[in-house]
N, C-alpha and C. Protein backbone atom coordinates (compact mmCIF):
# COMPACT_ATOMS: atom_id res chain seq x y z
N UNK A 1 106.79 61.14 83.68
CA UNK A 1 107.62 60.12 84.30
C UNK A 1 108.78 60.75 85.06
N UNK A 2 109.42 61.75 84.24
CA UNK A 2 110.54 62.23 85.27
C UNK A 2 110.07 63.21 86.39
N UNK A 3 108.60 63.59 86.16
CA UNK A 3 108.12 64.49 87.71
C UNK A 3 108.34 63.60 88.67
N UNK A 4 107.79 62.33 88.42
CA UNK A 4 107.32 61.10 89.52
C UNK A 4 109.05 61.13 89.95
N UNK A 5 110.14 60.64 88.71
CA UNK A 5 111.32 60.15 90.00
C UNK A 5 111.63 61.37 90.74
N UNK A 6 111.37 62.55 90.25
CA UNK A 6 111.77 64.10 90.93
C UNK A 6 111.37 63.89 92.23
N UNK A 7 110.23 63.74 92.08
CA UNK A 7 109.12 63.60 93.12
C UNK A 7 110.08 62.48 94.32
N UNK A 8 109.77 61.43 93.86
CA UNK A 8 110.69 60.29 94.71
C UNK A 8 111.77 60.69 95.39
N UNK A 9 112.74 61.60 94.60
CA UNK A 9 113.85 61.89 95.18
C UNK A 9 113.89 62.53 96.14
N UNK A 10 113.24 63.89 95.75
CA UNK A 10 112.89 64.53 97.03
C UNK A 10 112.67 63.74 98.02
N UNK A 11 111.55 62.88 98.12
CA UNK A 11 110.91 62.40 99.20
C UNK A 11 112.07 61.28 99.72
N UNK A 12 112.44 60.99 99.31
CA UNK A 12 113.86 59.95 99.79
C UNK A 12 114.81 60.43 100.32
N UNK A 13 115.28 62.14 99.91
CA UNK A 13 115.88 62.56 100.58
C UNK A 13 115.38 63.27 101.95
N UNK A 14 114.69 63.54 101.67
CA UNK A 14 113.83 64.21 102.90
C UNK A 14 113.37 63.46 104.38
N UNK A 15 113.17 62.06 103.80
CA UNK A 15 112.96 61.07 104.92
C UNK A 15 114.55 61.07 105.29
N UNK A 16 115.58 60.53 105.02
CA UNK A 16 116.85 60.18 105.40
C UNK A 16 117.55 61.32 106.15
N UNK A 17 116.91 62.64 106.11
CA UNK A 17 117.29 63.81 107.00
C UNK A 17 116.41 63.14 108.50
N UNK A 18 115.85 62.80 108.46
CA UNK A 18 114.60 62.09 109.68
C UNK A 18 115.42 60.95 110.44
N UNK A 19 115.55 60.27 109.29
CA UNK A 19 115.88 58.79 109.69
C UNK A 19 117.35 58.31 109.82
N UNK A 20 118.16 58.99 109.41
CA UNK A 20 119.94 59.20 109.65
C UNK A 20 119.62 59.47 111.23
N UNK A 21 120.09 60.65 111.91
CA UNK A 21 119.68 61.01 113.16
C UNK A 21 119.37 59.93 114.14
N UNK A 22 118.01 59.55 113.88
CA UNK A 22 117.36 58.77 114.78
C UNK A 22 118.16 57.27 114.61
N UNK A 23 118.90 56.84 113.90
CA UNK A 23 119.22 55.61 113.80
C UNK A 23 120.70 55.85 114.52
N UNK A 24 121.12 57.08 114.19
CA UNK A 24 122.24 57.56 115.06
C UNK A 24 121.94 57.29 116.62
N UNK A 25 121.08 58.03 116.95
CA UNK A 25 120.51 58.49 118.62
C UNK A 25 120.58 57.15 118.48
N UNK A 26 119.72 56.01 118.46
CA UNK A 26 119.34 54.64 118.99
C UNK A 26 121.14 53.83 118.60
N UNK A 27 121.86 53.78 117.76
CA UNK A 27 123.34 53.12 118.39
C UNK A 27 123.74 53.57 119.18
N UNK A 28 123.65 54.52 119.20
CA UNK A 28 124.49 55.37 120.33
C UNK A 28 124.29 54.72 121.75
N UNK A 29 122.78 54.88 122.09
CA UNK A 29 121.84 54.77 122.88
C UNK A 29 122.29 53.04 123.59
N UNK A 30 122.23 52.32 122.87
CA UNK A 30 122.40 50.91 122.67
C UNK A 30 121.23 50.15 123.78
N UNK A 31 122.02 49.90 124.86
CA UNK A 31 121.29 48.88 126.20
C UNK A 31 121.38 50.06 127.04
N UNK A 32 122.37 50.86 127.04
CA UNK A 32 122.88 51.37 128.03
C UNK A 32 122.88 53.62 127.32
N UNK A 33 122.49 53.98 128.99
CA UNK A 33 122.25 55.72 128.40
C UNK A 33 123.60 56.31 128.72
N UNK A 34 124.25 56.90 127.42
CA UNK A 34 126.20 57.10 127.86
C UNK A 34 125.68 58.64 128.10
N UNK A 35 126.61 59.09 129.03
CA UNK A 35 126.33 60.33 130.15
C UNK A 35 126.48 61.28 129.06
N UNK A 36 127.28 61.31 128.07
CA UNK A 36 127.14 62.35 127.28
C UNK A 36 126.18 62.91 126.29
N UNK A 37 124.78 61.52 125.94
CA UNK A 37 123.67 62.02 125.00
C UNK A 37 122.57 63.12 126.15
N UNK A 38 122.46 62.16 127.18
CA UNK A 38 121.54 62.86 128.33
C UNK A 38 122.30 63.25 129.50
N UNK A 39 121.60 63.87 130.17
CA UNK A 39 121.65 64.45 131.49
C UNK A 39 121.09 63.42 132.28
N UNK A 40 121.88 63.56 133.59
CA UNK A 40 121.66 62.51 135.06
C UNK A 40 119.97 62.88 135.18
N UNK A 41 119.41 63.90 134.90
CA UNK A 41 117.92 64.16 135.34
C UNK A 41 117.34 63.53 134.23
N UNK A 42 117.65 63.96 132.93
CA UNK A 42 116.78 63.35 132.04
C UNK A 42 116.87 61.41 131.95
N UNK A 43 117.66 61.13 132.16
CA UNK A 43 117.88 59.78 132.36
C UNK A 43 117.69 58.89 133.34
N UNK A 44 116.97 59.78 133.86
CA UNK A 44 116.74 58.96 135.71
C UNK A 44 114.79 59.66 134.92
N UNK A 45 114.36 60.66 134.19
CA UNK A 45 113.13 60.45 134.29
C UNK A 45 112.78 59.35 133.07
N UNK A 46 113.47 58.87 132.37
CA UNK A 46 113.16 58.27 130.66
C UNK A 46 113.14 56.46 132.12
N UNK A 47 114.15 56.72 132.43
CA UNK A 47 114.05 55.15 133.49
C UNK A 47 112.60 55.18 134.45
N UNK A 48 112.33 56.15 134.95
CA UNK A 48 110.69 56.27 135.56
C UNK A 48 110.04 56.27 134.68
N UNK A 49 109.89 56.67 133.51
CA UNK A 49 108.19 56.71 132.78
C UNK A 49 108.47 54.84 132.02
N UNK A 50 109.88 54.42 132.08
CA UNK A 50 109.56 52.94 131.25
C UNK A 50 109.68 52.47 132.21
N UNK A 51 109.63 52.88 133.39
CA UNK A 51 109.58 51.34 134.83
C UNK A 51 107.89 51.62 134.87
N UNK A 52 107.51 53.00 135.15
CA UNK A 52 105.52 52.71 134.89
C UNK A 52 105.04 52.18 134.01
N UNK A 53 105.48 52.19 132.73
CA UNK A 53 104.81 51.34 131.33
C UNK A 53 105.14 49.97 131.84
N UNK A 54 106.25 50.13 132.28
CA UNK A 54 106.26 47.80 132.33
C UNK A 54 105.17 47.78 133.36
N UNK A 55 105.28 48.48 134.28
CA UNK A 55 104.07 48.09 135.31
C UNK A 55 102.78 47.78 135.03
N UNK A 56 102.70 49.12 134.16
CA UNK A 56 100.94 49.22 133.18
C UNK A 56 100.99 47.85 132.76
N UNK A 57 101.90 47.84 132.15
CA UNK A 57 101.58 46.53 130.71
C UNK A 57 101.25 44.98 131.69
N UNK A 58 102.24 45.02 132.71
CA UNK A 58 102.39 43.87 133.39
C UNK A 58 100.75 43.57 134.38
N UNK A 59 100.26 45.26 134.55
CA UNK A 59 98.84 45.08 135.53
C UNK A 59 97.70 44.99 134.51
N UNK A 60 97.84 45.57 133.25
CA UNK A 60 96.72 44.63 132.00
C UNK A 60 96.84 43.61 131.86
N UNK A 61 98.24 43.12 131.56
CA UNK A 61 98.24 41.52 130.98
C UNK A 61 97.60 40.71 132.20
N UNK A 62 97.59 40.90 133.48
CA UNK A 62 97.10 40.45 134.92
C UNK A 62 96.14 40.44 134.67
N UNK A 63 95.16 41.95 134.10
CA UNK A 63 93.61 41.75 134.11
C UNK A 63 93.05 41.05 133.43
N UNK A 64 93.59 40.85 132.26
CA UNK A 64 93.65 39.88 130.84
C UNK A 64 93.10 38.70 131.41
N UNK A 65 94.47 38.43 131.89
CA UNK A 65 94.22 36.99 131.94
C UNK A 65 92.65 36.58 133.29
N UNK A 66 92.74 37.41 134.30
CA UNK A 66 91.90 37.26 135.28
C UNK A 66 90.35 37.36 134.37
N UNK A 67 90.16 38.26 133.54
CA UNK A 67 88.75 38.43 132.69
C UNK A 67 88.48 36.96 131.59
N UNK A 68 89.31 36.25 131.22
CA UNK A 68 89.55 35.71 130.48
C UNK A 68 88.78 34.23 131.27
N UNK A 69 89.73 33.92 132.85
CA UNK A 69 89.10 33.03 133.56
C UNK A 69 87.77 33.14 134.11
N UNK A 70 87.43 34.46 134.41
CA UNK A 70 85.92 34.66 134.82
C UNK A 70 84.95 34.23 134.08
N UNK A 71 85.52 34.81 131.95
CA UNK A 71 84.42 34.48 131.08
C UNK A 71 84.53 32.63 131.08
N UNK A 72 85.40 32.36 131.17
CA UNK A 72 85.64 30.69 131.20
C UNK A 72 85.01 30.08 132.15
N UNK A 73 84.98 30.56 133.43
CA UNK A 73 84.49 29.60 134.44
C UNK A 73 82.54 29.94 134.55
N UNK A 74 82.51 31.21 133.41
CA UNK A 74 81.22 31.70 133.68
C UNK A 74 80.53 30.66 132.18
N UNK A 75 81.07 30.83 131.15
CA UNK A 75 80.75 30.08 130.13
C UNK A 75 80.43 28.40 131.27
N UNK A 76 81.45 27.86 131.53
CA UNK A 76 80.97 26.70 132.50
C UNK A 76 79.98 26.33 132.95
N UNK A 77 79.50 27.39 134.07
CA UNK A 77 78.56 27.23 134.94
C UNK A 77 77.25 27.51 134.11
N UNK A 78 77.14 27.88 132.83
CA UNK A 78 76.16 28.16 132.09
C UNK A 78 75.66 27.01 131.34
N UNK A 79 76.55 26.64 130.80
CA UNK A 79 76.52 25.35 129.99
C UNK A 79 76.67 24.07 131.10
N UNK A 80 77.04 23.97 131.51
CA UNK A 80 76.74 22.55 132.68
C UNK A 80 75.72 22.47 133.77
């Protein structure tokens, strides 16, 4: 029984070396990138790779829905 909480502890502490940090970076971070975590380059490329993901996401959800009406209007013409 006391290996297991040993065990636990470790592992509790070990995550919170991980997870302190990163919860740091993201307040910090907030809405807005303050000039002192990043660099003008790195922050002008983190704004290009999430303006292509909205794009991606925005030109699937497009295909989505367009595949969605094809199987619909094709189910239709099958059945009527």
């Amino acid at each position: 029984m006391q290996v297991v909480l040993i065990a636990n502890a470790i592992v509790y502490l070990a995550l919170s070396f991980v997870t302190v940090p990163l919860y740091s970076l993201g307040v910090q971070m907030g809405s807005d990138f303050r000039p002192h975590i990043f660099s003008p380059d790195v922050k002008d490329r983190l704004l290009q790779i999430a303006s292509a993901n909205k794009e991606k996401v925005s030109t699937n959800i497009m295909q989505m829905h367009l595949a969605q009406l094809l199987l619909q209007s094709n189910i239709f013409s099958v059945c009527c």
